[in-house]
N, C-alpha and C. Protein backbone atom coordinates (compact mmCIF):
# COMPACT_ATOMS: atom_id res chain seq x y z
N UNK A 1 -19.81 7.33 0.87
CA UNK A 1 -18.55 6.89 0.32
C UNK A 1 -18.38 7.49 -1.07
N UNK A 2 -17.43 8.20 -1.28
CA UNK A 2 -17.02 8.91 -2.91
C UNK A 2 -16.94 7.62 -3.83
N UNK A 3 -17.18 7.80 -4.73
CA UNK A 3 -16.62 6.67 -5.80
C UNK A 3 -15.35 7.76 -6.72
N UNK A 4 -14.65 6.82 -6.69
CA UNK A 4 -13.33 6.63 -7.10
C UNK A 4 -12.99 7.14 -9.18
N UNK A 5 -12.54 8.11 -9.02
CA UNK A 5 -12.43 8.68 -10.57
C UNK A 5 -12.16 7.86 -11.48
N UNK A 6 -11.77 7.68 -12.56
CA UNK A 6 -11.40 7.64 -14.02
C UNK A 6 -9.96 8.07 -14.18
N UNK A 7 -8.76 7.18 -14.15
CA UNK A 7 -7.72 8.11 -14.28
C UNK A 7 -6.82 8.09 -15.89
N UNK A 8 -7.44 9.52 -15.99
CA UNK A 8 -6.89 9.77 -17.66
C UNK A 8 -5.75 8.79 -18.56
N UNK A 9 -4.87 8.13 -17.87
CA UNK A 9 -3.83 7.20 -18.47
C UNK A 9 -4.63 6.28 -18.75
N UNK A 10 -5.72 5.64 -18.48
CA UNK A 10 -6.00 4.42 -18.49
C UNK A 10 -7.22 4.47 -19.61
N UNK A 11 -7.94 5.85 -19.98
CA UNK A 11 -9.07 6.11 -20.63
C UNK A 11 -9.16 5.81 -22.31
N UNK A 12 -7.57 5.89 -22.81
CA UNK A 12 -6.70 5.38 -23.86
C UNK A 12 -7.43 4.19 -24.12
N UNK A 13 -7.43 2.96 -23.22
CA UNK A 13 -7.81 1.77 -23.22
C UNK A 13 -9.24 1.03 -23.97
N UNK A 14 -10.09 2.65 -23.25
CA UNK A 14 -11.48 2.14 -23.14
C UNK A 14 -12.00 2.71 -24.48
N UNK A 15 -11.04 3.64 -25.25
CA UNK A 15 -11.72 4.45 -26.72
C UNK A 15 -10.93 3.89 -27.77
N UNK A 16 -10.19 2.89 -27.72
CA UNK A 16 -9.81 1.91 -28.84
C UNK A 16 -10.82 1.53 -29.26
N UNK A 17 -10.98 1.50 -30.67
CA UNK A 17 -12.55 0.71 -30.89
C UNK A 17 -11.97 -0.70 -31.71
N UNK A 18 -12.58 -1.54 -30.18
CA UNK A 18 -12.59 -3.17 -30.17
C UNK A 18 -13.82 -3.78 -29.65
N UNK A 19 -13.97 -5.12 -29.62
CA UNK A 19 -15.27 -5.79 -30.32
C UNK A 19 -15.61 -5.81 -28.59
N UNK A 20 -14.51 -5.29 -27.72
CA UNK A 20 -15.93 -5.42 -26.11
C UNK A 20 -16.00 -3.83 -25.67
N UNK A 21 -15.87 -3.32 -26.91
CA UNK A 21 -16.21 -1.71 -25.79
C UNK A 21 -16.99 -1.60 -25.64
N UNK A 22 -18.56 -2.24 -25.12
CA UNK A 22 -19.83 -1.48 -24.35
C UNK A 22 -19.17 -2.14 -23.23
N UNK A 23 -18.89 -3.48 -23.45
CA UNK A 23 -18.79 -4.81 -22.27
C UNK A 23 -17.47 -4.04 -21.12
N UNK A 24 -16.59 -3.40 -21.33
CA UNK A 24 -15.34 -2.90 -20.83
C UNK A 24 -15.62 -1.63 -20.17
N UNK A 25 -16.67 -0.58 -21.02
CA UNK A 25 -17.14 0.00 -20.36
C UNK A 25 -18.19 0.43 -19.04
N UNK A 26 -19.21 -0.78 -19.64
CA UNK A 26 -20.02 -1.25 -18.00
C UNK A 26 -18.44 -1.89 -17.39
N UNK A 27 -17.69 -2.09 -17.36
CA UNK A 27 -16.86 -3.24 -16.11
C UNK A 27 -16.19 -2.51 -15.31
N UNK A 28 -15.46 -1.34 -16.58
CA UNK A 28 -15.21 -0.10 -15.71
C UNK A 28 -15.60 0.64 -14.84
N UNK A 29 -17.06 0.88 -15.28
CA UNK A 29 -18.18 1.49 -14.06
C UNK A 29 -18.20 0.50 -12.88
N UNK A 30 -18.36 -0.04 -13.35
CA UNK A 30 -18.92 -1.15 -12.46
C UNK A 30 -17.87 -1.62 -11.05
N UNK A 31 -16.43 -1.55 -11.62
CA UNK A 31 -15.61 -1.62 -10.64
C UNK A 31 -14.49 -0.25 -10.19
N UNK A 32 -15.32 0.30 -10.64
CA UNK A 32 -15.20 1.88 -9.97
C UNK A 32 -15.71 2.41 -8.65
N UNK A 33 -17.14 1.64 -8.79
CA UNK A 33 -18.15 2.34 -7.84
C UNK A 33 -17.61 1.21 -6.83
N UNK A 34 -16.61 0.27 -6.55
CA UNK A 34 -16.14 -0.66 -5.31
C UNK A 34 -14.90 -0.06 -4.91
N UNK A 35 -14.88 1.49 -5.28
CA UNK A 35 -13.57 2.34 -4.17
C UNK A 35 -12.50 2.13 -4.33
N UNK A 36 -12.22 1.13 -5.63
CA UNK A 36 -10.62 0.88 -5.97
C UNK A 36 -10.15 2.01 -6.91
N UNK A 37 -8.49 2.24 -7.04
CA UNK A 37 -7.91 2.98 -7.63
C UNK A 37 -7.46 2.40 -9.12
N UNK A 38 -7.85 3.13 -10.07
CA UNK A 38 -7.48 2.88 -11.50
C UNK A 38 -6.21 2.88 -11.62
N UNK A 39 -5.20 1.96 -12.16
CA UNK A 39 -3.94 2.27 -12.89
C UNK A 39 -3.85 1.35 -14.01
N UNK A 40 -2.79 1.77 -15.06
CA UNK A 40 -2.85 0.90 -15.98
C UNK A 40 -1.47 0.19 -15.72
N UNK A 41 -1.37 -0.98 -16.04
CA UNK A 41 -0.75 -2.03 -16.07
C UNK A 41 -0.44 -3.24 -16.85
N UNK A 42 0.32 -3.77 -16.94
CA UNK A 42 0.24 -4.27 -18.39
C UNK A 42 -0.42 -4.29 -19.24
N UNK A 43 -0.87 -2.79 -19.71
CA UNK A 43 -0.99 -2.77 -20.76
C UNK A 43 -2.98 -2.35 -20.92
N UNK A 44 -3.47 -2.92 -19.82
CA UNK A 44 -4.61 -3.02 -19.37
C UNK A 44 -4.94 -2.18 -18.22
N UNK A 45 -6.59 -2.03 -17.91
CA UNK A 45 -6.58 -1.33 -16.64
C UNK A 45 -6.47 -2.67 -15.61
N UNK A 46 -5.55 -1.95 -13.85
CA UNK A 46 -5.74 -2.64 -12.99
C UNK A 46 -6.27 -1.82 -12.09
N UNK A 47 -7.26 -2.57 -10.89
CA UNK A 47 -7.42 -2.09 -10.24
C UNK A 47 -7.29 -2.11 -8.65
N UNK A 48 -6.57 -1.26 -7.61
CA UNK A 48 -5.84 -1.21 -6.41
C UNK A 48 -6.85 -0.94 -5.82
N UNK A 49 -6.05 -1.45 -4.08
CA UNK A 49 -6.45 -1.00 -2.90
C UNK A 49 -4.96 -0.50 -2.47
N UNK A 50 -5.13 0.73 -2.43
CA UNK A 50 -3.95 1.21 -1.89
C UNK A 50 -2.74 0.62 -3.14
N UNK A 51 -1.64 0.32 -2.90
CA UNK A 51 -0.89 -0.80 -3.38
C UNK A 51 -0.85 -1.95 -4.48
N UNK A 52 -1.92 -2.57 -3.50
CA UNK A 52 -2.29 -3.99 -3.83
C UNK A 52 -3.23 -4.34 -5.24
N UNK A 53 -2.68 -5.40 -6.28
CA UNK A 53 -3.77 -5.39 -7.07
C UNK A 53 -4.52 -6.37 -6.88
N UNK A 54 -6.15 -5.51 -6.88
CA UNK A 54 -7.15 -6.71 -6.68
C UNK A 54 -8.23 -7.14 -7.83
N UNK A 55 -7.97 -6.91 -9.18
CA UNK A 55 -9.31 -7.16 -10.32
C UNK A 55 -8.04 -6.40 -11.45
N UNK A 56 -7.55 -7.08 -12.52
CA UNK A 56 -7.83 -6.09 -13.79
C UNK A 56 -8.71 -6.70 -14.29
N UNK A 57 -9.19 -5.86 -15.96
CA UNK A 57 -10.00 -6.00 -17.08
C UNK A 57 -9.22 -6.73 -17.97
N UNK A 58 -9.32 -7.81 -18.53
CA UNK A 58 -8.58 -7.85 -20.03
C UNK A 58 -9.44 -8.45 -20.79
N UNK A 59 -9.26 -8.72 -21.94
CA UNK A 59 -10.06 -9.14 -23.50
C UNK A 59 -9.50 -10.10 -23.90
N UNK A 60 -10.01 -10.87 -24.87
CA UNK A 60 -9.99 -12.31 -25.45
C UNK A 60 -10.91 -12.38 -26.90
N UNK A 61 -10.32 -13.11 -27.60
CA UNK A 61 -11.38 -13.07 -28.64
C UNK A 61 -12.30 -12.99 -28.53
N UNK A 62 -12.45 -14.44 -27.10
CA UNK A 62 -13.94 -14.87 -27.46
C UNK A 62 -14.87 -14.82 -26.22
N UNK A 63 -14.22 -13.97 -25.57
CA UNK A 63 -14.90 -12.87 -23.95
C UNK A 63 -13.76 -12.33 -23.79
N UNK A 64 -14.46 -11.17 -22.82
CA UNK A 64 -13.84 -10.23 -21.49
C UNK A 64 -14.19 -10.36 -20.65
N UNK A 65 -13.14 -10.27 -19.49
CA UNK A 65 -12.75 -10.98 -18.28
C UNK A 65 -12.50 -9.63 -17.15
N UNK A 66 -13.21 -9.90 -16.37
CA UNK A 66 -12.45 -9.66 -14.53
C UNK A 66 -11.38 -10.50 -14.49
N UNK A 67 -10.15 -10.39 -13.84
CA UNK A 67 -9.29 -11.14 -13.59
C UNK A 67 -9.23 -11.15 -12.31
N UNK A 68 -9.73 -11.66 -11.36
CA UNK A 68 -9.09 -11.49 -9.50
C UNK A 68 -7.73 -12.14 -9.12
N UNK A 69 -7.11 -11.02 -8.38
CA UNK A 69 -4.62 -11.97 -8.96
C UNK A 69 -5.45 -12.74 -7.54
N UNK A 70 -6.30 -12.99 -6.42
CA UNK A 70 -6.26 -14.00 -5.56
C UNK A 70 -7.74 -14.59 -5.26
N UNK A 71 -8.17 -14.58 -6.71
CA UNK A 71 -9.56 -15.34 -7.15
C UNK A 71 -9.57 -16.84 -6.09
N UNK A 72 -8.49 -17.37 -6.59
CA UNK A 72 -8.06 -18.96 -5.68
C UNK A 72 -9.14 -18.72 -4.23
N UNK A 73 -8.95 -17.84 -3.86
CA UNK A 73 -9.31 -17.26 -2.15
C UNK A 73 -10.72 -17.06 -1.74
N UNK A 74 -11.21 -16.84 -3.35
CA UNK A 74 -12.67 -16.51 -3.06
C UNK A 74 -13.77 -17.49 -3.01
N UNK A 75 -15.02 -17.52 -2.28
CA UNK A 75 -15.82 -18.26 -2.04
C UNK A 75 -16.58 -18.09 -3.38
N UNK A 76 -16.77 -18.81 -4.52
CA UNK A 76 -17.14 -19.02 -4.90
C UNK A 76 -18.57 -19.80 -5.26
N UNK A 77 -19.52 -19.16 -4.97
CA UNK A 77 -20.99 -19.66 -4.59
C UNK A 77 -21.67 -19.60 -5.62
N UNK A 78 -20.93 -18.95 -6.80
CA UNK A 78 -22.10 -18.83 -7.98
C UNK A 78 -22.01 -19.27 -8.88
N UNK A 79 -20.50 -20.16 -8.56
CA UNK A 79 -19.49 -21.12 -9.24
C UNK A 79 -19.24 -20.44 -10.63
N UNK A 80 -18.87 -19.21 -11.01
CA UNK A 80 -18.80 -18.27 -11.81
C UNK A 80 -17.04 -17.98 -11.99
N UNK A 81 -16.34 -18.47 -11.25
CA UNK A 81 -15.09 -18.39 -11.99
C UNK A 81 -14.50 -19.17 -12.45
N UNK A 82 -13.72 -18.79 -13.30
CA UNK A 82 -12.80 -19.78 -14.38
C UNK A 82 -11.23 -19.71 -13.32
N UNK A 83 -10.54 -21.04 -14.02
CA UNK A 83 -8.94 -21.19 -13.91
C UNK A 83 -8.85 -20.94 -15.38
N UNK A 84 -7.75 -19.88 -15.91
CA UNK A 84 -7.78 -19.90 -16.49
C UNK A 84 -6.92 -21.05 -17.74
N UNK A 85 -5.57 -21.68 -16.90
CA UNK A 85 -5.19 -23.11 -17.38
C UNK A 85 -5.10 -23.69 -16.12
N UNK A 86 -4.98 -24.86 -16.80
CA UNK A 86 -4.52 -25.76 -15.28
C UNK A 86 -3.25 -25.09 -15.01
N UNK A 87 -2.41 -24.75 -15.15
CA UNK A 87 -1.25 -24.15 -13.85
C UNK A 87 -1.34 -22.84 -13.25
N UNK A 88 -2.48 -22.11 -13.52
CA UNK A 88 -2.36 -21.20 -13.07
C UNK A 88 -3.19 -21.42 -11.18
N UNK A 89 -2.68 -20.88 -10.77
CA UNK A 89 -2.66 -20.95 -8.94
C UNK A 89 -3.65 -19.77 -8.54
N UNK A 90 -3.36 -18.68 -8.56
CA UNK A 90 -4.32 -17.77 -7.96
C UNK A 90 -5.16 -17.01 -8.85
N UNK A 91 -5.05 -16.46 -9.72
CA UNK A 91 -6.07 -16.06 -10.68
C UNK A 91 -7.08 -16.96 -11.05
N UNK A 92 -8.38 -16.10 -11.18
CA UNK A 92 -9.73 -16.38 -11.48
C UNK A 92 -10.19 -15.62 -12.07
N UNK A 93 -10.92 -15.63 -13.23
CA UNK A 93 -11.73 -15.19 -14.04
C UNK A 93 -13.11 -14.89 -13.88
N UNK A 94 -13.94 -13.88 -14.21
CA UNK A 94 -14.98 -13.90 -14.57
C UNK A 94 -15.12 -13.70 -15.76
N UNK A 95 -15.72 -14.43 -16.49
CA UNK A 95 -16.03 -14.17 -18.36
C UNK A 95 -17.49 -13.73 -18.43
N UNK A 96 -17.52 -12.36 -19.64
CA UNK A 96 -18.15 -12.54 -19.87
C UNK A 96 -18.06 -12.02 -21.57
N UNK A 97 -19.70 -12.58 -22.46
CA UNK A 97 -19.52 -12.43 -23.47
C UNK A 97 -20.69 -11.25 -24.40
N UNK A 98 -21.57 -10.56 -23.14
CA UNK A 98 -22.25 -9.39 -23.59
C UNK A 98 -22.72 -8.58 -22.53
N UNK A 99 -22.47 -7.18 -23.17
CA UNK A 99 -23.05 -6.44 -21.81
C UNK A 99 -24.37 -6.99 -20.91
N UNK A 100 -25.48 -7.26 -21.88
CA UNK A 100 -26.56 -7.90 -20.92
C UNK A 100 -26.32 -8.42 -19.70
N UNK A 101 -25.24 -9.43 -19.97
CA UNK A 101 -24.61 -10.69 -19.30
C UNK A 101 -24.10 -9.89 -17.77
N UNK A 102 -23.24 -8.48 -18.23
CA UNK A 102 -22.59 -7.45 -17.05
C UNK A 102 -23.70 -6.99 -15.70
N UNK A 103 -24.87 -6.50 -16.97
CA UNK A 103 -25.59 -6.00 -16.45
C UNK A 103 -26.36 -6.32 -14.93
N UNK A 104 -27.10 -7.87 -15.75
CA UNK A 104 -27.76 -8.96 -14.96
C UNK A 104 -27.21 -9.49 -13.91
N UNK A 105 -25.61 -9.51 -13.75
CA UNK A 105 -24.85 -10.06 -13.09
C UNK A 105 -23.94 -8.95 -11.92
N UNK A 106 -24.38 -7.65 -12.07
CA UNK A 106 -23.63 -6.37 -11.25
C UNK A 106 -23.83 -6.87 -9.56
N UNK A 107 -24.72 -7.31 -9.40
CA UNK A 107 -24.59 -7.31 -7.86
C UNK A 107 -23.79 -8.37 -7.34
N UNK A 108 -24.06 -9.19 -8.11
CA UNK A 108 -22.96 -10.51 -7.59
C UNK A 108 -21.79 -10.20 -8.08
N UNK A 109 -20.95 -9.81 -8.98
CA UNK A 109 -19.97 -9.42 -9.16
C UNK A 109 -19.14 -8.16 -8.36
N UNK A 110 -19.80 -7.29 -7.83
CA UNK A 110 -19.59 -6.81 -6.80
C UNK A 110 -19.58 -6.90 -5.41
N UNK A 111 -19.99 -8.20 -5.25
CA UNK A 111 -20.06 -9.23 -4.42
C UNK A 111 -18.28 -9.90 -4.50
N UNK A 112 -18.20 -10.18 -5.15
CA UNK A 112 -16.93 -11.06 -5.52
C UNK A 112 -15.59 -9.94 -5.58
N UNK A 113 -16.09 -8.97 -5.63
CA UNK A 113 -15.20 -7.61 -5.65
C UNK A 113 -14.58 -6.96 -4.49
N UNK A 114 -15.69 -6.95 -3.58
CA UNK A 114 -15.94 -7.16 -2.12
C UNK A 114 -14.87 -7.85 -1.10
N UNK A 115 -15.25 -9.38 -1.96
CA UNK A 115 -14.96 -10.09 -0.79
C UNK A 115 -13.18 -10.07 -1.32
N UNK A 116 -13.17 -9.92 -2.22
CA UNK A 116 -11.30 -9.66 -2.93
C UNK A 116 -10.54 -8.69 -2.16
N UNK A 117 -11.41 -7.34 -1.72
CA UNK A 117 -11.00 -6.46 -0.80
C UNK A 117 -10.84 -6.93 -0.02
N UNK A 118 -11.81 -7.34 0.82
CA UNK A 118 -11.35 -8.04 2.10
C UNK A 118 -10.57 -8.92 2.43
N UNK A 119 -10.34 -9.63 1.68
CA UNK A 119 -9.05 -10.92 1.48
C UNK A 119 -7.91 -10.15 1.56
N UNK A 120 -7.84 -9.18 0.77
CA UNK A 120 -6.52 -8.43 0.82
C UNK A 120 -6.16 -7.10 2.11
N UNK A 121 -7.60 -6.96 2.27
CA UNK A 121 -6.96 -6.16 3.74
C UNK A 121 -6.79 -6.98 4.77
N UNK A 122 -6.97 -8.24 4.31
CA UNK A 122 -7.03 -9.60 5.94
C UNK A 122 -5.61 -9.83 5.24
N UNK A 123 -4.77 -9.62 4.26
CA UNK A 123 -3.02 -10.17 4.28
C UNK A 123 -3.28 -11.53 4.47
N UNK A 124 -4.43 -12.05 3.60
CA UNK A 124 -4.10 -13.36 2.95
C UNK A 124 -3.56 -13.78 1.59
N UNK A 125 -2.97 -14.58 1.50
CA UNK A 125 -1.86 -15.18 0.67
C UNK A 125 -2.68 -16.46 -0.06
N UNK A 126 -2.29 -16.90 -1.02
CA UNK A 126 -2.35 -17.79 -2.18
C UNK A 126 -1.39 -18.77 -2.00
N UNK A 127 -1.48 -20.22 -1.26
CA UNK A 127 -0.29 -20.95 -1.26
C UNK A 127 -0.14 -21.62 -2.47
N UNK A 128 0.85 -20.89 -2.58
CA UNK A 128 1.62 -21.52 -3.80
C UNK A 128 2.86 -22.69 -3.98
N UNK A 129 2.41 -23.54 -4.70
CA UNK A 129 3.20 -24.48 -5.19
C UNK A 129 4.85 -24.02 -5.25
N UNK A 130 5.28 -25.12 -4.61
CA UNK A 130 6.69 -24.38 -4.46
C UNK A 130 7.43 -25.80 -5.62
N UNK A 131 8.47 -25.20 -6.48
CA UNK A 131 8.72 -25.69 -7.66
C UNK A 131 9.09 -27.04 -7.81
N UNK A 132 9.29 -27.53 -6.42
CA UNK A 132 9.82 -28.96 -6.33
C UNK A 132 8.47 -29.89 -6.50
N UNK A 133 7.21 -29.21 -6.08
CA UNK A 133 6.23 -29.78 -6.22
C UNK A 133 5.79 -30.09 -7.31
N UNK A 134 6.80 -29.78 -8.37
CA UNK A 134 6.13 -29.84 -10.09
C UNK A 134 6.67 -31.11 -10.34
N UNK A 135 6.21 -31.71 -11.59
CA UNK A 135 7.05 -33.23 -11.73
C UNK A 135 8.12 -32.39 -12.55
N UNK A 136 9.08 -33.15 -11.90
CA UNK A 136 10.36 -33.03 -12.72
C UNK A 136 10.44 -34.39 -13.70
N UNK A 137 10.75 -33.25 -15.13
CA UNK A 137 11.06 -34.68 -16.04
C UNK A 137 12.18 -35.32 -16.08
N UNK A 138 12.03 -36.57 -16.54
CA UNK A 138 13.03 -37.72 -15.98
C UNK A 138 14.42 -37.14 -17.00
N UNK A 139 14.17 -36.67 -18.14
CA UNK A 139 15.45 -36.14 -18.79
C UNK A 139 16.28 -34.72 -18.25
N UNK A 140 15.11 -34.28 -17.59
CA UNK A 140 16.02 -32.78 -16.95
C UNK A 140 17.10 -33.88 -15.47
N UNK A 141 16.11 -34.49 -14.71
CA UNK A 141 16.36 -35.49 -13.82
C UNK A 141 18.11 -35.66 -13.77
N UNK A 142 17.87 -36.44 -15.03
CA UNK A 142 19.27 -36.88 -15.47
C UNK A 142 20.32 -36.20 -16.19
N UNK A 143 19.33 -34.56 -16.42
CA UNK A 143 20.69 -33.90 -16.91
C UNK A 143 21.46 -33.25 -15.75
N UNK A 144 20.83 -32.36 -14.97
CA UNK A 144 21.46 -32.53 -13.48
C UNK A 144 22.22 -33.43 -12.95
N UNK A 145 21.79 -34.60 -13.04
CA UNK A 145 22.73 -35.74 -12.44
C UNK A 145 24.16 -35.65 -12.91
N UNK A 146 23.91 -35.26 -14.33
CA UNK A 146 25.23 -35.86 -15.46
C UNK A 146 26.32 -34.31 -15.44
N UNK A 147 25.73 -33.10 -15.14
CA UNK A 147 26.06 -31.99 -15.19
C UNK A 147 25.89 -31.24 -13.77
N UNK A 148 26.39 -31.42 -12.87
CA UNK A 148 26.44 -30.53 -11.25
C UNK A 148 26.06 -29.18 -11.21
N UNK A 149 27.11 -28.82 -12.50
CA UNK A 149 26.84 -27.30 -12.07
C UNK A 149 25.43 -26.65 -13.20
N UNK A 150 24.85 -27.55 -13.64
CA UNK A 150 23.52 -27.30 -13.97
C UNK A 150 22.38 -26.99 -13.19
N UNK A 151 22.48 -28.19 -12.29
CA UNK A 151 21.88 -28.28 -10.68
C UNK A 151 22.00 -26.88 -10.44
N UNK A 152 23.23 -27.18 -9.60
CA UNK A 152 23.17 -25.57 -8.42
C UNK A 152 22.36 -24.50 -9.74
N UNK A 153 23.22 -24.26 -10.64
CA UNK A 153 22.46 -23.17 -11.14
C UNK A 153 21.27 -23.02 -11.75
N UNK A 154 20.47 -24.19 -11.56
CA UNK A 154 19.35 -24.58 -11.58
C UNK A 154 18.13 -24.07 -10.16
N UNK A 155 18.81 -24.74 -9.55
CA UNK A 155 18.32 -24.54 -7.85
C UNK A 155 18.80 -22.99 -7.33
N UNK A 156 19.45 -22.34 -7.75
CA UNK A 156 19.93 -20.88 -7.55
C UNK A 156 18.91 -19.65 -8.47
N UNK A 157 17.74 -20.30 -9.38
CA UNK A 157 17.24 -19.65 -10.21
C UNK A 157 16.08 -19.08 -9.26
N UNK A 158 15.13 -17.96 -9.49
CA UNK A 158 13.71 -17.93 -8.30
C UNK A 158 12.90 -18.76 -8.70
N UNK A 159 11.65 -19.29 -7.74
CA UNK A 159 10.85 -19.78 -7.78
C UNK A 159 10.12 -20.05 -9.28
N UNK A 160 10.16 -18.56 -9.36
CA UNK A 160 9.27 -18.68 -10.86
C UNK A 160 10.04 -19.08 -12.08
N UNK A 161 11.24 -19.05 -12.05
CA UNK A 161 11.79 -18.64 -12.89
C UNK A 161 11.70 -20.68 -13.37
N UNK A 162 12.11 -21.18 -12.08
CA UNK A 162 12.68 -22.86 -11.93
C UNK A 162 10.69 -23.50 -12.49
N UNK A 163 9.94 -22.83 -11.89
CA UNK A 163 8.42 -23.43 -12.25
C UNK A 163 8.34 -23.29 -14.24
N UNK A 164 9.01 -21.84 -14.25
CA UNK A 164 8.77 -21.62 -15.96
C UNK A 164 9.14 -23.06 -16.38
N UNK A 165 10.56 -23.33 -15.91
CA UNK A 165 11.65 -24.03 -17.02
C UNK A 165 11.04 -25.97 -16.72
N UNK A 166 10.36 -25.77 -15.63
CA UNK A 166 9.74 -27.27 -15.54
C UNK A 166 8.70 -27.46 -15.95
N UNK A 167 7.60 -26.38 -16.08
CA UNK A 167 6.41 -26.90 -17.07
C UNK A 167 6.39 -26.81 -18.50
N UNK A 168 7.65 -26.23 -18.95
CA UNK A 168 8.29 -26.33 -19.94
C UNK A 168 8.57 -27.18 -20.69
N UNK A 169 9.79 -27.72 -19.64
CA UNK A 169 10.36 -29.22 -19.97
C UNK A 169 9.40 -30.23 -20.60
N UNK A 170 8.02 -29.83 -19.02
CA UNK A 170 7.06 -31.36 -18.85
C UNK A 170 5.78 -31.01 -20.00
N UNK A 171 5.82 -30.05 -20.77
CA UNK A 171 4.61 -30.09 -21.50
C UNK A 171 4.73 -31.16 -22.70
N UNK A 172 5.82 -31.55 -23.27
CA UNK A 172 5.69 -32.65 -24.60
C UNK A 172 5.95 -34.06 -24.32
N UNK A 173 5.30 -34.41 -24.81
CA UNK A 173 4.72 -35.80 -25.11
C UNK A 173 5.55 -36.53 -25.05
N UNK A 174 6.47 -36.41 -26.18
CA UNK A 174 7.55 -36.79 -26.89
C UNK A 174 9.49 -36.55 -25.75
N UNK A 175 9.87 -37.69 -25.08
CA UNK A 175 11.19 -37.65 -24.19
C UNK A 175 11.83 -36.76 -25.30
N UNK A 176 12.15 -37.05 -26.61
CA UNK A 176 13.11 -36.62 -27.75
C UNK A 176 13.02 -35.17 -27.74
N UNK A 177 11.76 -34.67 -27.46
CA UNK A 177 11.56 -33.23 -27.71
C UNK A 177 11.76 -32.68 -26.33
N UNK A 178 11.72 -33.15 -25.34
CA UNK A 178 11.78 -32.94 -24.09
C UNK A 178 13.30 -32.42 -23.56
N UNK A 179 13.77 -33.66 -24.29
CA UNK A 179 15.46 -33.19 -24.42
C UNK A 179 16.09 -32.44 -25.46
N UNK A 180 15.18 -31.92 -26.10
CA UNK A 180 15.81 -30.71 -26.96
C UNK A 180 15.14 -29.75 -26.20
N UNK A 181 14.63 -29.24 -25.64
CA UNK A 181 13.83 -28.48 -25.03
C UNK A 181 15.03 -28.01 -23.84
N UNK A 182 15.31 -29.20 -23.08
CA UNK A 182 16.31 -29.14 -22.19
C UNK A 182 17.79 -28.68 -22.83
N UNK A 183 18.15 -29.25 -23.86
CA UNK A 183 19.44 -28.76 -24.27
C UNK A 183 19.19 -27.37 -24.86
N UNK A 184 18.43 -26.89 -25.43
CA UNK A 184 18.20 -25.37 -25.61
C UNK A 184 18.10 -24.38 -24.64
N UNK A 185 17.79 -24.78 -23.53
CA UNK A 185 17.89 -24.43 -22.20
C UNK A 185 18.99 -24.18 -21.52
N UNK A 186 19.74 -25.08 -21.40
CA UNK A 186 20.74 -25.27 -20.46
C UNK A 186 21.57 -24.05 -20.90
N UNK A 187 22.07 -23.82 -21.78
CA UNK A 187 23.38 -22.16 -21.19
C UNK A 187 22.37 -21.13 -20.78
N UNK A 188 21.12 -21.02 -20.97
CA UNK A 188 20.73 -20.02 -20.05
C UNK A 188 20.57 -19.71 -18.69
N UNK A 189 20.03 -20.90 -18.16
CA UNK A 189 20.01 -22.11 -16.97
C UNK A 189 21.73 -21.12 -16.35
N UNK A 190 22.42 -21.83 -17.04
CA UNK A 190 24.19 -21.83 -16.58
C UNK A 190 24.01 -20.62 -16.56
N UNK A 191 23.36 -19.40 -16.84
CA UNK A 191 24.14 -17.72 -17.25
C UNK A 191 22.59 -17.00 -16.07
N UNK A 192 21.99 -18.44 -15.66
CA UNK A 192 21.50 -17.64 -14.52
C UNK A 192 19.82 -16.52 -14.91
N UNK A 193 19.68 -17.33 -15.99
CA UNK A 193 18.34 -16.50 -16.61
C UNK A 193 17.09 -17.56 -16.89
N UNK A 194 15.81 -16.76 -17.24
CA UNK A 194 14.52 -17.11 -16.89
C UNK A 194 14.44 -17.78 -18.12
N UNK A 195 13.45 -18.10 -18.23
CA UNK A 195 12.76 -18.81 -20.00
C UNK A 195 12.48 -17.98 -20.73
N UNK A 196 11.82 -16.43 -19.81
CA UNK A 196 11.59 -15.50 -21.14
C UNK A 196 12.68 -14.24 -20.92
N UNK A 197 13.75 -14.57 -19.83
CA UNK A 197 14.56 -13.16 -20.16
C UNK A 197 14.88 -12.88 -21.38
């Protein structure tokens, strides 16, 4: 089996000098030699099967990470991945915080690399929470009620867009702030746009 090149757009990434370049560079190797295709992608390397993305790299202050986009899927036996918040659904993490750490850990991580391929050539899916399943807060609740065409153009927004604007709503504490949150919202809501268009 060839292992899979280095593709010059993405090499930019790895000669920035930041506090994980040995750690980024074993990860690179490391998920090179599992036959995926390099591209860069937000901003970061990702890495494909065909198409599909199955692992990027990214950085953190305080580690660098494997990211798997359908980690959720994987058997986790070495109990080695992270969520990275509670809302996130299919991503999983592997952290780590020194090359040693890469090193010691290459076979099982290529293990987990593996089985990501295979998940994705089996066209399995990540069930995802569909937005009604989120709590709706009792002040959005009632602004809908009080405003119709908030609703529809509420319920006319995508999936993601309606999940942004409800964990939004539901992150403060405070109803008062909840409903400023909501009234800052609403003409965008009405004009048919996301939280971060």
């Amino acid at each position: 089996m060839k292992k899979n090149i280095m593709n010059p757009k993405v090499d930019f990434y790895f000669s920035k000098a930041i506090k994980w370049q040995k750690e980024l560079e074993k990860l690179r190797m490391l998920v090179l030699d599992c036959q995926l295709t390099e591209e860069l992608k937000w901003g970061v390397p990702c890495y494909m099967l065909e198409k599909n993305n199955i692992v990027l790299i990214h950085v953190f202050k305080e580690y660098c990470a494997l990211l798997f986009f359908k980690g959720a899927l994987l058997n986790d036996a070495n109990g080695i991945l992270v969520q990275q918040t509670a809302n996130t659904q299919a991503g999983r993490q592997i952290r780590f915080t020194h090359v040693e750490e890469i090193t010691e850990m290459e076979t099982t991580v290529k293990a987990y690399i593996y089985e990501a391929i295979e998940i994705e050539k089996a066209g399995l899916k990540v069930e995802l929470k569909k937005p009604l399943d989120y709590e709706i807060p009792e002040e959005f609740q009632h602004k809908t009620a009080e405003i119709p065409a908030l609703k529809s153009a509420f319920d006319a927004l995508t999936p993601g867009r309606q999940r942004a604007y409800l964990l939004y709503f539901s992150a403060p504490k405070q109803s008062k702030t909840r409903e400023a949150r909501i009234e800052k919202c609403m003409q965008d809501i009405l004009n048919g746009k996301g939280l971060n268009d």
